[in-house]
N, C-alpha and C. Protein backbone atom coordinates (compact mmCIF):
# COMPACT_ATOMS: atom_id res chain seq x y z
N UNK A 1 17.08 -12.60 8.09
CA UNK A 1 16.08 -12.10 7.16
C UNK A 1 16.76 -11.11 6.21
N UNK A 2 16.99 -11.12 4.82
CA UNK A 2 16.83 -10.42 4.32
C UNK A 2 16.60 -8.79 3.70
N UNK A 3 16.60 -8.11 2.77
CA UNK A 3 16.01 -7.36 2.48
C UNK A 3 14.56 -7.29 1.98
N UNK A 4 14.59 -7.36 1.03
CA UNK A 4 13.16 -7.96 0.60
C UNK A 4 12.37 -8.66 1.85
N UNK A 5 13.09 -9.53 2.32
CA UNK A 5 11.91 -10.23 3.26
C UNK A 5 11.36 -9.13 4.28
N UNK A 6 12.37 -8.75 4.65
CA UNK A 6 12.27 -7.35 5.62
C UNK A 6 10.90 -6.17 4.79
N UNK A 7 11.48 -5.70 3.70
CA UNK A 7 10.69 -4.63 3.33
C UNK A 7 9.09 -5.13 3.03
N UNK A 8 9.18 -6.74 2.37
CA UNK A 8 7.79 -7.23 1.98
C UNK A 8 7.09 -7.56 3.97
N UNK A 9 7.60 -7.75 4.64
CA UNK A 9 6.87 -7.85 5.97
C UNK A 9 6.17 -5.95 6.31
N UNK A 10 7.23 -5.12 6.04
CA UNK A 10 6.90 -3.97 6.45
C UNK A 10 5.62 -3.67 5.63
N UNK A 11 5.78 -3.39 4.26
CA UNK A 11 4.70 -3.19 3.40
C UNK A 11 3.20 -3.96 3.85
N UNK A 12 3.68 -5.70 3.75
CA UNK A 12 2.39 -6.08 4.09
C UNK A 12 1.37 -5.86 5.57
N UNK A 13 2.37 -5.35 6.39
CA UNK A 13 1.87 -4.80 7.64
C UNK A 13 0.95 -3.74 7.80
N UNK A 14 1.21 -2.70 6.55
CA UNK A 14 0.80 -0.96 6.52
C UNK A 14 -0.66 -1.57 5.84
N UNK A 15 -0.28 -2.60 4.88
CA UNK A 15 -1.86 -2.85 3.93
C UNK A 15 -1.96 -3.22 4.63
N UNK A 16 -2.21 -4.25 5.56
CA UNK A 16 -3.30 -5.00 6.25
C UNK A 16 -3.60 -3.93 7.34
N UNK A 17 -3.00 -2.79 8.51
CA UNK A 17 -3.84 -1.87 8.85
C UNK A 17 -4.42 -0.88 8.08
N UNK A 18 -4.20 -0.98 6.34
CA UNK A 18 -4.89 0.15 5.73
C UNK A 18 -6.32 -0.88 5.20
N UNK A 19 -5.85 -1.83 5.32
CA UNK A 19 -7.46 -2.77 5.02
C UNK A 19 -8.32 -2.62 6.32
N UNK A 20 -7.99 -2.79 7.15
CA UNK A 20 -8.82 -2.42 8.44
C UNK A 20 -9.51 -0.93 8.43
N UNK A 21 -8.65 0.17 8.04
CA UNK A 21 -9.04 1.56 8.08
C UNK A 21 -10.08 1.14 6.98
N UNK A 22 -9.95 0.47 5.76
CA UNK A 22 -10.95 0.47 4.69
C UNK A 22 -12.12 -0.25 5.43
N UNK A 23 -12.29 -1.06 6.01
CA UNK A 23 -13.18 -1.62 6.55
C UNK A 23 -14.15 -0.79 7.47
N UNK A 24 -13.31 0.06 8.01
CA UNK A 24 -14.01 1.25 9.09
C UNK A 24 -14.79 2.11 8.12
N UNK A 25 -14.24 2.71 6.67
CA UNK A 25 -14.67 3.79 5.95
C UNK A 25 -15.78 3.12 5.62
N UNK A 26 -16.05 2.05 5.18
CA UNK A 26 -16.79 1.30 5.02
C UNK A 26 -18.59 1.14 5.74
N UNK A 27 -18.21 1.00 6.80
CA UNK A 27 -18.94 1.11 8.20
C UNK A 27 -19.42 2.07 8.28
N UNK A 28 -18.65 3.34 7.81
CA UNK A 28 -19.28 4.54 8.04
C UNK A 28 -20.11 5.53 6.78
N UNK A 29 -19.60 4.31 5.83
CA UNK A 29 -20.56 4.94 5.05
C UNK A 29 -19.46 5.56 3.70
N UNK A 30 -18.64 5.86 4.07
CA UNK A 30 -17.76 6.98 3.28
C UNK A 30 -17.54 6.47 1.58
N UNK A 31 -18.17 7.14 0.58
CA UNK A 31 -18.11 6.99 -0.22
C UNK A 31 -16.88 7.99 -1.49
N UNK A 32 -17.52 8.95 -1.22
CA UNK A 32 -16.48 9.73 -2.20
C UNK A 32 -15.51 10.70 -1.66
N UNK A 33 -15.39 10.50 -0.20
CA UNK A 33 -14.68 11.36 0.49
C UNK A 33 -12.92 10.67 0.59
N UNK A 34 -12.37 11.71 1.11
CA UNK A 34 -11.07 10.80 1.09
C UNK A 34 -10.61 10.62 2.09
N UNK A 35 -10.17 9.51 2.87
CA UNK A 35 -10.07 8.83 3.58
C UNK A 35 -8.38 8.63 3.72
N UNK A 36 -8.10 8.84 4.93
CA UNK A 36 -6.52 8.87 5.53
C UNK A 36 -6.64 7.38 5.52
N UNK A 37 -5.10 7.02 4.63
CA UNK A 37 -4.14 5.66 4.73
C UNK A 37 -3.28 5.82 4.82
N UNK A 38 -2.71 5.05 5.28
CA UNK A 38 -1.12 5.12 5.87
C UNK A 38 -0.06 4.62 4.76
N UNK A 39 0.51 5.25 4.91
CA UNK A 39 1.73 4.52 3.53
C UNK A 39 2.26 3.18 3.28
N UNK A 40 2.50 2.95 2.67
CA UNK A 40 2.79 1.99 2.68
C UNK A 40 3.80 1.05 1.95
N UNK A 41 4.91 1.90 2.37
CA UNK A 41 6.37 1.78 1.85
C UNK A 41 7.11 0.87 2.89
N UNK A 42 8.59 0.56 2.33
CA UNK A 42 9.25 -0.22 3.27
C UNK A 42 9.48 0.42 4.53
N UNK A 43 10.32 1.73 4.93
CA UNK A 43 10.66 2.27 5.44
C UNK A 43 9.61 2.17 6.64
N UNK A 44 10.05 1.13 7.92
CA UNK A 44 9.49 0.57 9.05
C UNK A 44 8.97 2.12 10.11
N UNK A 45 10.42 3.37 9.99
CA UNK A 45 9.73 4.16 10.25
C UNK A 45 8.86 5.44 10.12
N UNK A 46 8.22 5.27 9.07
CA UNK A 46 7.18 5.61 7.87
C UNK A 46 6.13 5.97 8.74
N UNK A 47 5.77 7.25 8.91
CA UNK A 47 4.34 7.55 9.62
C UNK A 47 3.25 8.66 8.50
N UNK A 48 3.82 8.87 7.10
CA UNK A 48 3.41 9.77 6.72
C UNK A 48 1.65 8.89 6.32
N UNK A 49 1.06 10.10 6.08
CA UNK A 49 -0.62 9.62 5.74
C UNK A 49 -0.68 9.96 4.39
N UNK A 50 -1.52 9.34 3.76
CA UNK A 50 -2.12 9.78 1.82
C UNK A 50 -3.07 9.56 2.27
N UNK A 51 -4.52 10.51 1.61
CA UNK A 51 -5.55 10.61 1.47
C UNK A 51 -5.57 10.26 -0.05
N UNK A 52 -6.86 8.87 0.31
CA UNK A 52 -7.19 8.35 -0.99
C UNK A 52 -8.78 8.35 -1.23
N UNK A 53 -9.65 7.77 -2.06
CA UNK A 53 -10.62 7.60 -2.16
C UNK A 53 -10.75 6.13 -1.83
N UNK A 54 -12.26 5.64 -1.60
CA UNK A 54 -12.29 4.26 -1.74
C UNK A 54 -12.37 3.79 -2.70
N UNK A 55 -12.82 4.10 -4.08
CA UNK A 55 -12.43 3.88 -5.29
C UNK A 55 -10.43 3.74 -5.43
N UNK A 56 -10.60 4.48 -5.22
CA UNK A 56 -8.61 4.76 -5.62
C UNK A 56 -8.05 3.29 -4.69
N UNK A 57 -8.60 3.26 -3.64
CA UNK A 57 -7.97 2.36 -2.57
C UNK A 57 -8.09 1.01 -3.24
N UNK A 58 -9.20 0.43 -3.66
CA UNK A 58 -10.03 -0.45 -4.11
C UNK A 58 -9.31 -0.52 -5.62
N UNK A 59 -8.62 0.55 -6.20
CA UNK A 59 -7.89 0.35 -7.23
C UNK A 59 -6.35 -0.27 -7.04
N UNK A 60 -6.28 0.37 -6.00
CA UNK A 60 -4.46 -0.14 -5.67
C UNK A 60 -4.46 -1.91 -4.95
N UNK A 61 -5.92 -2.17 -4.44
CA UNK A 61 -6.04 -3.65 -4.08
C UNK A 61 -6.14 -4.16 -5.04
N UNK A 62 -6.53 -3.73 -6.38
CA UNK A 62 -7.21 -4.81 -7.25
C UNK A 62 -5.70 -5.81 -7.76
N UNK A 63 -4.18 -5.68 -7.61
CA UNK A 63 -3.08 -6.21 -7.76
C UNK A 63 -2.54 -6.64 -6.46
N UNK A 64 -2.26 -7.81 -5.72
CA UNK A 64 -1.91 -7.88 -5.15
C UNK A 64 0.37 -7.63 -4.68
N UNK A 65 0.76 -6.77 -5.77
CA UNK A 65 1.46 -6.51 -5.86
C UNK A 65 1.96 -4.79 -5.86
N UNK A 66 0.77 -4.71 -6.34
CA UNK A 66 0.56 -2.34 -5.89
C UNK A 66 0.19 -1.87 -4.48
N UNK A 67 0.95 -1.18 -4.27
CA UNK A 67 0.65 -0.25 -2.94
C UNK A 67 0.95 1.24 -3.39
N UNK A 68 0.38 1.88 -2.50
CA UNK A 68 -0.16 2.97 -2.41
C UNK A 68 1.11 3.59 -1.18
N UNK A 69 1.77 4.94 -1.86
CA UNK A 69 2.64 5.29 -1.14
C UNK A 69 2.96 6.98 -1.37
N UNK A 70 3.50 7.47 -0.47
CA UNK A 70 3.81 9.25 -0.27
C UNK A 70 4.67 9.23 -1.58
N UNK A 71 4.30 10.48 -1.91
CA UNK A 71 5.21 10.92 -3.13
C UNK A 71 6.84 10.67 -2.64
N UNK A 72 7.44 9.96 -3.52
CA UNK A 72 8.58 10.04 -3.25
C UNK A 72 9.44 9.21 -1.85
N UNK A 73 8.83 8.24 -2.07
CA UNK A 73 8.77 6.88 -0.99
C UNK A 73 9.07 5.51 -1.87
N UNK A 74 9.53 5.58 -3.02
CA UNK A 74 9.93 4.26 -4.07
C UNK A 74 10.73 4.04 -3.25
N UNK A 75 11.01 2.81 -3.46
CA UNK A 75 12.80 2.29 -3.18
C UNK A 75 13.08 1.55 -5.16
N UNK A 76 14.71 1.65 -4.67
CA UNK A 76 14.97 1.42 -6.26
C UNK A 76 14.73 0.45 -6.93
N UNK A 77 14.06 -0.90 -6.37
CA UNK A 77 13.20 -2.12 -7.05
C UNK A 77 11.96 -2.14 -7.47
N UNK A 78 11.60 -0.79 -6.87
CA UNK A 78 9.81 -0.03 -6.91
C UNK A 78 9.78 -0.24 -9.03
N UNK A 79 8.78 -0.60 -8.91
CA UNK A 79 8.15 0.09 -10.38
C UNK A 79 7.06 1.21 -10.44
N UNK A 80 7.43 2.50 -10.90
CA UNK A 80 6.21 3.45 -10.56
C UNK A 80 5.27 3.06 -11.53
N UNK A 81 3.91 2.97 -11.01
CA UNK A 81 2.85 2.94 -12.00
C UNK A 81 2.20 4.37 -12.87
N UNK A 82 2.10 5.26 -11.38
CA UNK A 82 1.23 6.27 -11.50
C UNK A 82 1.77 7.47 -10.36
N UNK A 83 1.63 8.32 -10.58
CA UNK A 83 1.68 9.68 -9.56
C UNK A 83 0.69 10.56 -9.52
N UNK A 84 -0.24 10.72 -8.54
CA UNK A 84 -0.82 12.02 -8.59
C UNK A 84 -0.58 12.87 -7.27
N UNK A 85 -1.51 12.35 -6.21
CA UNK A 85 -0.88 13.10 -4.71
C UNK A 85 -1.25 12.08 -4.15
N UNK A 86 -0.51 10.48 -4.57
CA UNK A 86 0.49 9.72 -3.95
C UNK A 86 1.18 8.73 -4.90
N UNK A 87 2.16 7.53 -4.85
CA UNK A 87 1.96 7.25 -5.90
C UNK A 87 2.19 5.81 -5.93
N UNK A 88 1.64 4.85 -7.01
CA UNK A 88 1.52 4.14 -7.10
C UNK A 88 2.44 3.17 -7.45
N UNK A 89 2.96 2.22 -6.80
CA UNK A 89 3.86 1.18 -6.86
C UNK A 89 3.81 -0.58 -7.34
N UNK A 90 4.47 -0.64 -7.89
CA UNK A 90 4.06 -2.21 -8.42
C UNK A 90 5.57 -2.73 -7.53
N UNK A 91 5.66 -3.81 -6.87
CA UNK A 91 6.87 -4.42 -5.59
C UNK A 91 7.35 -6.10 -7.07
N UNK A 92 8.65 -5.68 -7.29
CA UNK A 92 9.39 -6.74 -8.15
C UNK A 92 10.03 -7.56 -7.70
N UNK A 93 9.94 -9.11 -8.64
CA UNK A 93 11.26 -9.07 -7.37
C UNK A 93 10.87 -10.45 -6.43
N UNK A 94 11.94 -10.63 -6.05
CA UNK A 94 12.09 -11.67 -4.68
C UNK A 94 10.66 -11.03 -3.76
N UNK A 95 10.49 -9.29 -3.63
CA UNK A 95 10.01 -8.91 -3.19
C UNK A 95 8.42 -8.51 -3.36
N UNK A 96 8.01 -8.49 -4.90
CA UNK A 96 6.84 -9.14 -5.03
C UNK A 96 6.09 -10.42 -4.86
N UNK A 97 7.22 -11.23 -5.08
CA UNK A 97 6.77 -12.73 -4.76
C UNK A 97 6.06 -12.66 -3.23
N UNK A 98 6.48 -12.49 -2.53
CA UNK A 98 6.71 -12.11 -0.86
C UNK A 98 5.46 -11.48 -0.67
N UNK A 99 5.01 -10.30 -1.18
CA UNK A 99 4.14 -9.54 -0.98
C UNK A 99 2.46 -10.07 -1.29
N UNK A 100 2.82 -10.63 -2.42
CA UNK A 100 1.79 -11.21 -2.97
C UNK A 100 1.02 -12.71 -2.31
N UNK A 101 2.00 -13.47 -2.16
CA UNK A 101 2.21 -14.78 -0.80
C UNK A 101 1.57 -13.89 0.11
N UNK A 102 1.66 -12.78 1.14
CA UNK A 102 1.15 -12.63 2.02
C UNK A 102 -0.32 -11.37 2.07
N UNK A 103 -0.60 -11.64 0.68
CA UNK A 103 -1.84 -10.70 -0.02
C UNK A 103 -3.29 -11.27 1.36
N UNK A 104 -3.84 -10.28 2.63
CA UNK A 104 -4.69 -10.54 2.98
C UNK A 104 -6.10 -10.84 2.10
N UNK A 105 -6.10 -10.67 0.79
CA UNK A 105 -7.00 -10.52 0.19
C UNK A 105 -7.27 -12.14 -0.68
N UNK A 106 -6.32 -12.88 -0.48
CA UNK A 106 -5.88 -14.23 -1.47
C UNK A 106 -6.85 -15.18 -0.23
């Protein structure tokens, strides 16, 4: 395996338990509060949390190629979109292809 294949498995792993956490906020109601997600960078041992909104969250799904990641968690194929207090990533690349192929949302 790869790089890319490697980092697009890690990534798509963190979204699909941060789609589950969305699913819970969900359940509970949580609208404008912010809600702990897990990062969602390559780096397999990555435990840091971002607090997002479900709006914000629901913004970083709307591409199946953006994730949502700790300040300062790019890797150098990353395209930054956005920064505020986390930041937003577009995955290029052998490694968007990858990511997007395994979009739970497709």
């Amino acid at each position: 395996m790869n790089r890319a294949e490697r980092a697009a498995r890690n990534e798509s792993t963190f979204r699909e338990a941060n789609e589950r956490i969305e699913e819970k906020a969900d359940e509970l109601s949580f609208t404008k509060e912010r809600t702990p997600y897990i990062c969602e960078c390559e780096d397999t041992r990555c435990t840091q949390i971002i607090m997002l909104t479900r709006e914000e969250y629901e913004a970083v799904r709307g591409d199946p190629k953006t994730f949502a990641i700790a300040l300062g968690h790019e890797s150098p194929d990353d395209r930054v979109i956005d920064e505020t207090t986390f930041t937003l990533v577009e995955k290029t690349g052998e490694e968007g292809a990858l990511v997007e192929e395994q979009n739970p949302r497709s």
